[in-house]
PDB file of N, CA and C in Angstrom:
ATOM      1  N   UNK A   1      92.901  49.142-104.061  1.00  0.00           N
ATOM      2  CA  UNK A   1      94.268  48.730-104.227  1.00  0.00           C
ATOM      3  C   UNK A   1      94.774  49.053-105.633  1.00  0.00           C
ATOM      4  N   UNK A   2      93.954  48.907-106.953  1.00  0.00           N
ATOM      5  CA  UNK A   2      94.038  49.130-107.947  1.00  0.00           C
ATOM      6  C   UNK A   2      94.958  50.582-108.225  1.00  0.00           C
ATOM      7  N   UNK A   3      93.939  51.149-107.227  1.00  0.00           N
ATOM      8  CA  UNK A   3      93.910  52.885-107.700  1.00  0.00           C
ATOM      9  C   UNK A   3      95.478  53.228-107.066  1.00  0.00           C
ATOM     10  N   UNK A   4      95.936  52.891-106.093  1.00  0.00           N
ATOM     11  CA  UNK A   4      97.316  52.698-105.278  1.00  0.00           C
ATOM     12  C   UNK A   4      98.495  52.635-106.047  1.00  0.00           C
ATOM     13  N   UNK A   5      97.986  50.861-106.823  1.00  0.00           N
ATOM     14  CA  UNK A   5      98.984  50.646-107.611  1.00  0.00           C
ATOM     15  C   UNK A   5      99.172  51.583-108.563  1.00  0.00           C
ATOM     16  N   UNK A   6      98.735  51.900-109.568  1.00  0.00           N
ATOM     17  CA  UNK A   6      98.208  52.314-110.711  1.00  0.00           C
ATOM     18  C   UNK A   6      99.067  54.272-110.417  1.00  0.00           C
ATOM     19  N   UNK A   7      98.239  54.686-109.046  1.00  0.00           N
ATOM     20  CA  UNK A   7      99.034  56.017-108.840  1.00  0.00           C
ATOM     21  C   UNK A   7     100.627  55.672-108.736  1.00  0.00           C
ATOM     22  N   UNK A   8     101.139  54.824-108.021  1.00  0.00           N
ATOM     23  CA  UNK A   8     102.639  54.185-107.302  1.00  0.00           C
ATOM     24  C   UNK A   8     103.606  54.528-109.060  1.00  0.00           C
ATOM     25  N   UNK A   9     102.937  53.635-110.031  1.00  0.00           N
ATOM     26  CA  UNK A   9     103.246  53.738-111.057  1.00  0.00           C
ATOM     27  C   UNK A   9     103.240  54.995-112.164  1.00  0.00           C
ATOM     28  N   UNK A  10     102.220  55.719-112.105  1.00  0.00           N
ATOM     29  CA  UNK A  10     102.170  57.026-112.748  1.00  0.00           C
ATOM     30  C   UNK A  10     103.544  57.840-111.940  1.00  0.00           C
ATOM     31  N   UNK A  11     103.994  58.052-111.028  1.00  0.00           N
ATOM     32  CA  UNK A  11     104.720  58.638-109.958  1.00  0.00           C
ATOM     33  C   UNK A  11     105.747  58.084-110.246  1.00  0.00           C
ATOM     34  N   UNK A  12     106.274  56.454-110.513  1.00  0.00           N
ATOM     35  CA  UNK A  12     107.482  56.146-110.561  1.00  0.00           C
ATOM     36  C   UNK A  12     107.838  56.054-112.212  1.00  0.00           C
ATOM     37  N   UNK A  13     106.490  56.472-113.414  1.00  0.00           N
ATOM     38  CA  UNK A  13     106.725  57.123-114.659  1.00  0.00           C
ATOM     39  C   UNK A  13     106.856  55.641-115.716  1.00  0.00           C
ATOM     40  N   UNK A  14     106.294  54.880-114.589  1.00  0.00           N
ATOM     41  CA  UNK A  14     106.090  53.276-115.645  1.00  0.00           C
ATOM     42  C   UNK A  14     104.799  53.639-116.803  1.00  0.00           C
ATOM     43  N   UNK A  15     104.278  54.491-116.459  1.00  0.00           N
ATOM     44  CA  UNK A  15     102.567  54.773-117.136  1.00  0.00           C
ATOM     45  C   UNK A  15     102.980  55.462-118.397  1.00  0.00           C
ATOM     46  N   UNK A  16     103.912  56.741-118.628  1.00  0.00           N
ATOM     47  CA  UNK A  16     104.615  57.013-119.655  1.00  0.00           C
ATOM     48  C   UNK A  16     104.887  56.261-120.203  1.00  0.00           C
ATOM     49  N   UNK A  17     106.248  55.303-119.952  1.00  0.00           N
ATOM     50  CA  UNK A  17     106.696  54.179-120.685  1.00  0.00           C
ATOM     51  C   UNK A  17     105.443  53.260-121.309  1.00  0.00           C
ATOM     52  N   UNK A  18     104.390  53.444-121.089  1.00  0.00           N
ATOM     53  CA  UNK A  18     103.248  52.852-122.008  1.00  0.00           C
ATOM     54  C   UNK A  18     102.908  53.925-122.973  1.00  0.00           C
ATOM     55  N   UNK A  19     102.827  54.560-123.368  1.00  0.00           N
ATOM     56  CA  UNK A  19     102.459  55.803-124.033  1.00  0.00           C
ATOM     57  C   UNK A  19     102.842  55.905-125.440  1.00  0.00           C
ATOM     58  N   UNK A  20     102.926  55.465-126.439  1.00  0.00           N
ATOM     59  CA  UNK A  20     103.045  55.351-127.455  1.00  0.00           C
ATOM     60  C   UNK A  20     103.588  57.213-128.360  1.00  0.00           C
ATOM     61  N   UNK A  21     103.805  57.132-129.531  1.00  0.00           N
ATOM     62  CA  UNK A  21     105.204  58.017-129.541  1.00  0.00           C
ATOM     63  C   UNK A  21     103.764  59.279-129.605  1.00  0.00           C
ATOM     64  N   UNK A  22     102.365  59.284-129.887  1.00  0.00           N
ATOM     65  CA  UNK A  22     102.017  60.689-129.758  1.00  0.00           C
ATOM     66  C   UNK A  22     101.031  60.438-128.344  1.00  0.00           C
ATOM     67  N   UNK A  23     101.672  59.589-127.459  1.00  0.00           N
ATOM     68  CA  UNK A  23     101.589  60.326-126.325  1.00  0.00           C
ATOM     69  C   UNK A  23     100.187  59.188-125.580  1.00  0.00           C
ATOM     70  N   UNK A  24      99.520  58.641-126.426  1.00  0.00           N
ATOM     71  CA  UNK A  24      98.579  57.888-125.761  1.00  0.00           C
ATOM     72  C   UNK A  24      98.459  56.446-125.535  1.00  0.00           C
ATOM     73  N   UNK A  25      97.322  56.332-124.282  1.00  0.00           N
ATOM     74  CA  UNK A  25      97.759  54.406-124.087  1.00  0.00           C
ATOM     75  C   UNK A  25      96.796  53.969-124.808  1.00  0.00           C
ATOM     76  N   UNK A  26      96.980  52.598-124.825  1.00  0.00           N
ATOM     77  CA  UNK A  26      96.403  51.567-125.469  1.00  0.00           C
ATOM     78  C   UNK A  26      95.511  50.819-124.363  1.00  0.00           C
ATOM     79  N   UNK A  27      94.087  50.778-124.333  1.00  0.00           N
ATOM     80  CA  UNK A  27      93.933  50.123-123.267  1.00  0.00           C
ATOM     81  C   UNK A  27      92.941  49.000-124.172  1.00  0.00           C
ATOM     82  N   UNK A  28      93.047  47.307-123.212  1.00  0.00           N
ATOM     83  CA  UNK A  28      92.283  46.128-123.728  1.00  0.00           C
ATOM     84  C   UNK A  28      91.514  46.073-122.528  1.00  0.00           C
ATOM     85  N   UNK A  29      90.039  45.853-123.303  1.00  0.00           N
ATOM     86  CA  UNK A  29      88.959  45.147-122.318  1.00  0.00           C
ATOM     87  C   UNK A  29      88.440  43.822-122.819  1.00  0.00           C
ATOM     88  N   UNK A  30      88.697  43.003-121.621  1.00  0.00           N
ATOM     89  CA  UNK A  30      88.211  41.443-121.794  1.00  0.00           C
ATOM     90  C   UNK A  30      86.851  41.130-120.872  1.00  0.00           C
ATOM     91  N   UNK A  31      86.244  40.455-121.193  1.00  0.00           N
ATOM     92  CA  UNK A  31      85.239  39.720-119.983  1.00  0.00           C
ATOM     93  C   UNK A  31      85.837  38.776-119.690  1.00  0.00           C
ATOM     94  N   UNK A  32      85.610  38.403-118.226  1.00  0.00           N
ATOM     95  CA  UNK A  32      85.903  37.011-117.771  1.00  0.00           C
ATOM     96  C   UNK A  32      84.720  36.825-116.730  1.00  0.00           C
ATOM     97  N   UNK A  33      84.417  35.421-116.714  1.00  0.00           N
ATOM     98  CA  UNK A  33      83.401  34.696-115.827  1.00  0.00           C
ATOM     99  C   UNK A  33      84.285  33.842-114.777  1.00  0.00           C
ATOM    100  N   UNK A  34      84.089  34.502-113.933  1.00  0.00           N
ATOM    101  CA  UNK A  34      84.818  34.051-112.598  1.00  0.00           C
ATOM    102  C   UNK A  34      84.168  33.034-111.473  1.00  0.00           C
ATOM    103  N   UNK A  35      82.405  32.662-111.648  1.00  0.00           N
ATOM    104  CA  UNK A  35      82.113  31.846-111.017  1.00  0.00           C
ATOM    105  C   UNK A  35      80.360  31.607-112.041  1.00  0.00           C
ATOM    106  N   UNK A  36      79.998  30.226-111.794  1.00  0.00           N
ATOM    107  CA  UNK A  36      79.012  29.931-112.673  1.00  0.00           C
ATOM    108  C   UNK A  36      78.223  28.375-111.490  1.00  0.00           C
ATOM    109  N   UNK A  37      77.214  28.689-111.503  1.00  0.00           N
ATOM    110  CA  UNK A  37      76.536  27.504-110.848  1.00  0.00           C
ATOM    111  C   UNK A  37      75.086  27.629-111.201  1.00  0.00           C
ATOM    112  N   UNK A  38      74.395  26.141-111.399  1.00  0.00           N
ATOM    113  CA  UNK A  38      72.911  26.396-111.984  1.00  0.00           C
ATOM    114  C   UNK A  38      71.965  26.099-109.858  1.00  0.00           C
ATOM    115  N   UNK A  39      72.982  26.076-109.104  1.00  0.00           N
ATOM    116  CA  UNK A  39      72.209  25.952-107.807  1.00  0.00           C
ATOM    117  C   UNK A  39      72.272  27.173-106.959  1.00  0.00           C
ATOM    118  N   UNK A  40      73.474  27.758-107.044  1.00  0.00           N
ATOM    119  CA  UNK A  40      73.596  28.651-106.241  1.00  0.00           C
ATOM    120  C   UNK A  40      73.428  29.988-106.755  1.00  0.00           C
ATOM    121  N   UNK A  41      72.673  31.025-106.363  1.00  0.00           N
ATOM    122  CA  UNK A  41      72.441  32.606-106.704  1.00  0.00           C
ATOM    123  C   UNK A  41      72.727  33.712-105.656  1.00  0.00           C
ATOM    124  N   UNK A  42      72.572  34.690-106.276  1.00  0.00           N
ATOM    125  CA  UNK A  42      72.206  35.716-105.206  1.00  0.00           C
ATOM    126  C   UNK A  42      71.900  36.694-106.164  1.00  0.00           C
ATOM    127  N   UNK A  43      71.791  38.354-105.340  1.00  0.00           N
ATOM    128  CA  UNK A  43      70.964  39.454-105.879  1.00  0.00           C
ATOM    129  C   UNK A  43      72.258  39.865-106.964  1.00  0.00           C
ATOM    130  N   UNK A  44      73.717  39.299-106.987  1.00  0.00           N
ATOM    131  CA  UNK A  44      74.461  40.050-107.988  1.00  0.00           C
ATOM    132  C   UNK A  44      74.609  39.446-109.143  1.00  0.00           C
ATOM    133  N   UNK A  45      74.195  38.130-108.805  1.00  0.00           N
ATOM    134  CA  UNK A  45      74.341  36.858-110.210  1.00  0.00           C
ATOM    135  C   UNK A  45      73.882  37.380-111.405  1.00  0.00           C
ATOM    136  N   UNK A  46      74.272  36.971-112.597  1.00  0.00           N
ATOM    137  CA  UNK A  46      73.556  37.541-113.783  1.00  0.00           C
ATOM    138  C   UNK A  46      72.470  36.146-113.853  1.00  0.00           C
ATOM    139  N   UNK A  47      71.780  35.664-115.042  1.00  0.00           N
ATOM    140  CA  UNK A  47      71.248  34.419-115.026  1.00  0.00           C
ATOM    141  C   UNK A  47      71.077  34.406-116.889  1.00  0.00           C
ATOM    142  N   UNK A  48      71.420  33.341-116.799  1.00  0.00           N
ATOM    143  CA  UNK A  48      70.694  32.686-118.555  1.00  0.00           C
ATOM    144  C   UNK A  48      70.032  31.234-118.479  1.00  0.00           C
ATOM    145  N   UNK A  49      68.600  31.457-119.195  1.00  0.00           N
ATOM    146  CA  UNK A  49      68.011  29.960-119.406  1.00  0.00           C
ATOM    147  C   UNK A  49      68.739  29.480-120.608  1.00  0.00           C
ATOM    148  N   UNK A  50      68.857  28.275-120.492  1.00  0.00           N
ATOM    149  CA  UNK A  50      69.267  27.498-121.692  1.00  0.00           C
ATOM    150  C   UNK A  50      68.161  27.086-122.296  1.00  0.00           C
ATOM    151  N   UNK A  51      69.000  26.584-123.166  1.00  0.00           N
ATOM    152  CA  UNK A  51      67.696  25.803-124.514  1.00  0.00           C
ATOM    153  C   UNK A  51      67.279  24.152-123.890  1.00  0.00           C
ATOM    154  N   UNK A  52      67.421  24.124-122.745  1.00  0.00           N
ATOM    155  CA  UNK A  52      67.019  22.854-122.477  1.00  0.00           C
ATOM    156  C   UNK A  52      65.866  23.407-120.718  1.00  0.00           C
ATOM    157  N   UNK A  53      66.004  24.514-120.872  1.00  0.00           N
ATOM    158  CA  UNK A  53      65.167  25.219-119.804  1.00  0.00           C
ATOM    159  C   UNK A  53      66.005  25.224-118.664  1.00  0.00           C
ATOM    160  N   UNK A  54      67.456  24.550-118.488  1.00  0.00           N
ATOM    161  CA  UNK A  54      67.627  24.857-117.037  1.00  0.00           C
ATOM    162  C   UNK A  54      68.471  26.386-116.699  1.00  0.00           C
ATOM    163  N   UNK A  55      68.172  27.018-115.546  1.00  0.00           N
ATOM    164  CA  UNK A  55      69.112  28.310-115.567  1.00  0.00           C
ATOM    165  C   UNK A  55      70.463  28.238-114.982  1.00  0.00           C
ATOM    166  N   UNK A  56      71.118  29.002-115.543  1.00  0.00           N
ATOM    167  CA  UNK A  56      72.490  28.969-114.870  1.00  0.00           C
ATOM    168  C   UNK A  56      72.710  30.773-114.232  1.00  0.00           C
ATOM    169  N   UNK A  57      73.699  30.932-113.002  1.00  0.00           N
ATOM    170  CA  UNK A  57      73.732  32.532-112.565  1.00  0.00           C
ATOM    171  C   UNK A  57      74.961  32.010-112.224  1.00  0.00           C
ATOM    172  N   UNK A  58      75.936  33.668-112.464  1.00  0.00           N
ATOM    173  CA  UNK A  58      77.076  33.966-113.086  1.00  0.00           C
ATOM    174  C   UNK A  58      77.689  35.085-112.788  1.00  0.00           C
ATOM    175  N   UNK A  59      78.868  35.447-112.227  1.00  0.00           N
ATOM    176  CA  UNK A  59      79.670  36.429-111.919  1.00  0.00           C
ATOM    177  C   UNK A  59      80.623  36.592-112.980  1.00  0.00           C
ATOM    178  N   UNK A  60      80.683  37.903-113.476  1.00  0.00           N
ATOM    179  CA  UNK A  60      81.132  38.411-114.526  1.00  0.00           C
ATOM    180  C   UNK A  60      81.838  39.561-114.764  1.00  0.00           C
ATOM    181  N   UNK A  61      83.085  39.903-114.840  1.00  0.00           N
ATOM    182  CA  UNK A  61      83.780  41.038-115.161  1.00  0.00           C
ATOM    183  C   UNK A  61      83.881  41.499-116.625  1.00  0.00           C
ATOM    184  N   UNK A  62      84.605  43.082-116.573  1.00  0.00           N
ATOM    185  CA  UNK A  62      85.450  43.605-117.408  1.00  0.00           C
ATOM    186  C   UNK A  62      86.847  43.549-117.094  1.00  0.00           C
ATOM    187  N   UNK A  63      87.520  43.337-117.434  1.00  0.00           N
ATOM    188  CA  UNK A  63      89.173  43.347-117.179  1.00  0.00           C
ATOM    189  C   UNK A  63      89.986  44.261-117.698  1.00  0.00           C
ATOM    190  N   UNK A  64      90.126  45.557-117.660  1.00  0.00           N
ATOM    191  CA  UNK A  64      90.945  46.158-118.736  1.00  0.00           C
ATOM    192  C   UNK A  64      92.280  45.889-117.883  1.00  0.00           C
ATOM    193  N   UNK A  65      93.308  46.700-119.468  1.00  0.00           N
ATOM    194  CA  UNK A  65      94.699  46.371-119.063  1.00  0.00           C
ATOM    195  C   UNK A  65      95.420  47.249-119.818  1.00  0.00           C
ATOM    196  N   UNK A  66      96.128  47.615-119.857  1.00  0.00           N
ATOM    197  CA  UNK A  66      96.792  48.852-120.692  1.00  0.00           C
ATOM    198  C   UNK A  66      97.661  47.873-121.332  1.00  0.00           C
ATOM    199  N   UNK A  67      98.429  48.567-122.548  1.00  0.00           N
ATOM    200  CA  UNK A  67      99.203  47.418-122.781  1.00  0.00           C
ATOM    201  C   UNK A  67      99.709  48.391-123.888  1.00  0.00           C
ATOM    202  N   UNK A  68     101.085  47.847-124.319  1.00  0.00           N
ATOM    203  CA  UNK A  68     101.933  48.178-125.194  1.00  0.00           C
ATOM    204  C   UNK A  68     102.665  47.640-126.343  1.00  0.00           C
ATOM    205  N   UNK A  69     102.431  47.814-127.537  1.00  0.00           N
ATOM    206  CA  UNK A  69     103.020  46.910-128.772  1.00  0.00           C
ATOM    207  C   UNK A  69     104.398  46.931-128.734  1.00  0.00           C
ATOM    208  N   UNK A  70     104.859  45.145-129.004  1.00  0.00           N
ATOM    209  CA  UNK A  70     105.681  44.794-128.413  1.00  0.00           C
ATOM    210  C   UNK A  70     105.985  44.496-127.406  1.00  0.00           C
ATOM    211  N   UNK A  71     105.311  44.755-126.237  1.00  0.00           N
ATOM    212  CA  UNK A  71     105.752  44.458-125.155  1.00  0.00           C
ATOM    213  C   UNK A  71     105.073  42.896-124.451  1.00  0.00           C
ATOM    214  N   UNK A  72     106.081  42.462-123.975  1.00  0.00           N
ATOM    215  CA  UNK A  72     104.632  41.345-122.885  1.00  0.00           C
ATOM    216  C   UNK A  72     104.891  41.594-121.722  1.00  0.00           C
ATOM    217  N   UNK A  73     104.230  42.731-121.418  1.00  0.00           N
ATOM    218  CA  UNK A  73     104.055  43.247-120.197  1.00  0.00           C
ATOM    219  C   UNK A  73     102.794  44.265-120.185  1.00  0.00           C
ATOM    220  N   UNK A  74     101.974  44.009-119.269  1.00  0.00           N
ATOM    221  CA  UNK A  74     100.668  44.351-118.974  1.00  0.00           C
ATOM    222  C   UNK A  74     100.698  45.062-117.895  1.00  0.00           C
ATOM    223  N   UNK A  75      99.460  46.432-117.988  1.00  0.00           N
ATOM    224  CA  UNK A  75      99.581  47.305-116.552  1.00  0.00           C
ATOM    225  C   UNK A  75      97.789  46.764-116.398  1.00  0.00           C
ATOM    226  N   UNK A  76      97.350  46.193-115.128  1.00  0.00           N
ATOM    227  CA  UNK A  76      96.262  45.557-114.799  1.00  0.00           C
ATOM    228  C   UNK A  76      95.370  46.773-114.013  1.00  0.00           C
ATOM    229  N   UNK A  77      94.384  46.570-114.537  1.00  0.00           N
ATOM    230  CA  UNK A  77      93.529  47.946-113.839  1.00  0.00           C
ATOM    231  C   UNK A  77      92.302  47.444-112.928  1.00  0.00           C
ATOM    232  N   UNK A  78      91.878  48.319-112.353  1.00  0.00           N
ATOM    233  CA  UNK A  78      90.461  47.695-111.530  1.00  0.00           C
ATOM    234  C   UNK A  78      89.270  47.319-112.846  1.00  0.00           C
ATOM    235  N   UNK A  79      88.881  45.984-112.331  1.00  0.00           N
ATOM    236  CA  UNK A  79      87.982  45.745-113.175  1.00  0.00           C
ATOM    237  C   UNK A  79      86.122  46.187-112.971  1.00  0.00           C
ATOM    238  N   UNK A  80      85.350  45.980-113.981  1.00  0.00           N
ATOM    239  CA  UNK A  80      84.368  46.542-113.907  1.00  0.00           C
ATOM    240  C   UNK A  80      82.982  45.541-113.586  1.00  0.00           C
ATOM    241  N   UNK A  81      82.469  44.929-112.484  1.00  0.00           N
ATOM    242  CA  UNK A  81      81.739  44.098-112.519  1.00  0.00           C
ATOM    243  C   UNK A  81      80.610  43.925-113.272  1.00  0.00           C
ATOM    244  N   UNK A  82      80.343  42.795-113.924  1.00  0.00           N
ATOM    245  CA  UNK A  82      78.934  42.798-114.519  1.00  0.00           C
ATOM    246  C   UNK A  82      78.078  42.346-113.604  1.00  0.00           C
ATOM    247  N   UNK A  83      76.485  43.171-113.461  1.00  0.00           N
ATOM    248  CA  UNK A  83      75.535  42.868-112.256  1.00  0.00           C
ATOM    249  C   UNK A  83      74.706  43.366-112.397  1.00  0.00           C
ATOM    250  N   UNK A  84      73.524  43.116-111.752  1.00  0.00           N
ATOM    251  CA  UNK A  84      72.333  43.417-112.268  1.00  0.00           C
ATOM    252  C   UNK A  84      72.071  44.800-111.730  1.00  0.00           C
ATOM    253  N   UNK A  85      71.871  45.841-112.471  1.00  0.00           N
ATOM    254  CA  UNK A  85      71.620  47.354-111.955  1.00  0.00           C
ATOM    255  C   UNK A  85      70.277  47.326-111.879  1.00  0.00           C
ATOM    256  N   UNK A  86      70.091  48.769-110.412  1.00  0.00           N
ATOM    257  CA  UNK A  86      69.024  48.954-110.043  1.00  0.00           C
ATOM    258  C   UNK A  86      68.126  49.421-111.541  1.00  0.00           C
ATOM    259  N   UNK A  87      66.731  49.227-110.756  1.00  0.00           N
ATOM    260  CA  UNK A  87      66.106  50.051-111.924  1.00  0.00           C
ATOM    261  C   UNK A  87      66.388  49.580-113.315  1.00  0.00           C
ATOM    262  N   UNK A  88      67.116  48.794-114.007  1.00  0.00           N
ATOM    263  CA  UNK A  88      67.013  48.242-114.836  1.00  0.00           C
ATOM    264  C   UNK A  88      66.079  47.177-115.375  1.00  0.00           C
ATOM    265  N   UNK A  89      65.578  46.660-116.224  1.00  0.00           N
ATOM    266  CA  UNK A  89      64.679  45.576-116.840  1.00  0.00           C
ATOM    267  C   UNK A  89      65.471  44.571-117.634  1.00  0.00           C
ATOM    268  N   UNK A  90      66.702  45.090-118.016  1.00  0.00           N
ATOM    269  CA  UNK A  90      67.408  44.003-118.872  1.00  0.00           C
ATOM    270  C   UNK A  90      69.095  44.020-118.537  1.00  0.00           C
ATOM    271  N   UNK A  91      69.429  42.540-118.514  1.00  0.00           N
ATOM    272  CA  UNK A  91      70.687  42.312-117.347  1.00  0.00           C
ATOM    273  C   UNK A  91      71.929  43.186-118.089  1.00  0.00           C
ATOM    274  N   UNK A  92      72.612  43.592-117.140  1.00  0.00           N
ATOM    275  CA  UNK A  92      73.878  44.073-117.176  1.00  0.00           C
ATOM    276  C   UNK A  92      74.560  43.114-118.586  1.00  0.00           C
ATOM    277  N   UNK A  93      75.586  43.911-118.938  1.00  0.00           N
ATOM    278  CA  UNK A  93      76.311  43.479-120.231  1.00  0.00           C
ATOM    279  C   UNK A  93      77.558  43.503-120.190  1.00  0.00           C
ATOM    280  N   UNK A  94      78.918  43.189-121.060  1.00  0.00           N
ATOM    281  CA  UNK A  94      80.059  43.765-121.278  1.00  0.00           C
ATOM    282  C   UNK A  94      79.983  45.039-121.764  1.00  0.00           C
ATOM    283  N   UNK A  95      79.154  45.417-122.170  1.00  0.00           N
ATOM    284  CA  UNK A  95      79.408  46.510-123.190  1.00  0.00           C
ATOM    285  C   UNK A  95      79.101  47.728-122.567  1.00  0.00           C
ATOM    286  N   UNK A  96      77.698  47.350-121.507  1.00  0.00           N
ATOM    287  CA  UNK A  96      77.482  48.377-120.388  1.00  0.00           C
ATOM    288  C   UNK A  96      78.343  48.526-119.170  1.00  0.00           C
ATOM    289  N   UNK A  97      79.216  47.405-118.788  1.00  0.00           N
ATOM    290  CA  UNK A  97      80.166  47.640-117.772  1.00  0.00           C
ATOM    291  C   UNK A  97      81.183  48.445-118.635  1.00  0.00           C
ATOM    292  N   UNK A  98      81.639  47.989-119.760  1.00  0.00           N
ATOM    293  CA  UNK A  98      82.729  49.094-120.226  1.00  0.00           C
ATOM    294  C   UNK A  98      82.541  50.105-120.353  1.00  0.00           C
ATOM    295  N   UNK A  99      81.371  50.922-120.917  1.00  0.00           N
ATOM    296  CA  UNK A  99      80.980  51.905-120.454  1.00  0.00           C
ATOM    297  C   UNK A  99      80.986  53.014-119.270  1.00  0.00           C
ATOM    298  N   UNK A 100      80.695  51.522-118.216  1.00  0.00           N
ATOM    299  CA  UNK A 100      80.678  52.354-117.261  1.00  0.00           C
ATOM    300  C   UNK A 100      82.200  52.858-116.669  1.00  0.00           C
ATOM    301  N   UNK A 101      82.962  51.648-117.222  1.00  0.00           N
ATOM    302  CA  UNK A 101      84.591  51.564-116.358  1.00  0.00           C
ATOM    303  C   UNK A 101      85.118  52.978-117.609  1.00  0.00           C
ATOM    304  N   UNK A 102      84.858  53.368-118.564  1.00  0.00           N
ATOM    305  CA  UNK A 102      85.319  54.159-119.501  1.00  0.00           C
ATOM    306  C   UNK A 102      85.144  56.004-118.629  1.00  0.00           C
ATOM    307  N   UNK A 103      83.503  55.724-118.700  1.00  0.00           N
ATOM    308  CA  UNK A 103      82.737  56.551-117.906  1.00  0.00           C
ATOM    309  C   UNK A 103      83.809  57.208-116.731  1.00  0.00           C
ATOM    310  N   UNK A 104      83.989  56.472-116.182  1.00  0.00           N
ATOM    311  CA  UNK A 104      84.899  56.385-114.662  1.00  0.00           C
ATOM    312  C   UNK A 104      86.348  56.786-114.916  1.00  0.00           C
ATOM    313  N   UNK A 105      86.672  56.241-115.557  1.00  0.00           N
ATOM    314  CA  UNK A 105      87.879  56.886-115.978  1.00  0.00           C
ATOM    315  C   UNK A 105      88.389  58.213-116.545  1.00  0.00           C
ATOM    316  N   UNK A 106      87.305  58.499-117.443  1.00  0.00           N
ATOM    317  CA  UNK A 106      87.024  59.986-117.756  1.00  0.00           C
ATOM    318  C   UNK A 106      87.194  60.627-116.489  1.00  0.00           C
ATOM    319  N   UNK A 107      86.241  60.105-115.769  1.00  0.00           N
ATOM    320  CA  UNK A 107      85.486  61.304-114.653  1.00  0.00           C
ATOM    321  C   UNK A 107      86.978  61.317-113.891  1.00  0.00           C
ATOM    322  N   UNK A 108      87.510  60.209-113.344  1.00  0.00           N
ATOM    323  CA  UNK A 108      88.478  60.328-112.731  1.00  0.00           C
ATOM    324  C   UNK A 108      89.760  61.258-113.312  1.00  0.00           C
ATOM    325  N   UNK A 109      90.213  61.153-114.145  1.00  0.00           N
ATOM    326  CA  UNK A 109      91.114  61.300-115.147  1.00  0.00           C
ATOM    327  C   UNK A 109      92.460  61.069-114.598  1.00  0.00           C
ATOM    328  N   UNK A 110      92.357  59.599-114.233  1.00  0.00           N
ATOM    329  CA  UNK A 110      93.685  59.209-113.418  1.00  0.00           C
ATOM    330  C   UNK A 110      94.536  58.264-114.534  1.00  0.00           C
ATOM    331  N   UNK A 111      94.325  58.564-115.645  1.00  0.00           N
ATOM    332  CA  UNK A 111      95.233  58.056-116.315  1.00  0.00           C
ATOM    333  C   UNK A 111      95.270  59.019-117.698  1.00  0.00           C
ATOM    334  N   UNK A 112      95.163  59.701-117.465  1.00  0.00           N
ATOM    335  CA  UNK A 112      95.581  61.389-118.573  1.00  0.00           C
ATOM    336  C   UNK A 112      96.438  61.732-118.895  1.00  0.00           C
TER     337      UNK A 112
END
């Protein structure tokens, strides 16, 4: 749906109007934790022990957003889940989901 919106807008030339005067956007990445329980898990949860030993598992995004100085108005993009990747030994991050959502965007080059 992201990708929909996001084209709808490049096409109706709202994506320009973000574009700053030599031509490029501004994009913000946030994390947000969207669900947290020390009972309930599954295979996408992240997990942290605390300092009192009990664990907690956790659903976790990247949020980017394009955005423009001066403006309060935000263009909302697909976000990048944080989760435990295959083949990995050490949990997913913000820094590795942005990566990856950066990654993706390149490859795509739907906002060029």
């Amino acid at each position: 749906m992201f990708d929909f919106i996001v084209d709808g807008f490049q096409r109706a030339g709202v994506i320009d109007s973000f574009r700053s005067a030599d031509k490029r956007l501004l994009l913000a990445l946030d994390g947000v934790q969207y669900f947290s329980s020390q009972k309930i898990q599954g295979p996408c949860c992240s997990s942290k022990t605390h300092s009192n030993g009990k664990v907690s598992y956790s659903h976790t995004a990247v949020t980017p957003v394009l955005v423009k100085p001066g403006s309060d108005k935000v263009i909302p993009l697909a976000p990048e889940f944080i989760a435990p990747q295959d083949g990995r030994e050490k949990q997913d991050c913000e820094i590795n989901a942005s990566l990856r959502w950066l990654e993706n965007a390149v490859r795509c080059a739907n906002l060029s």
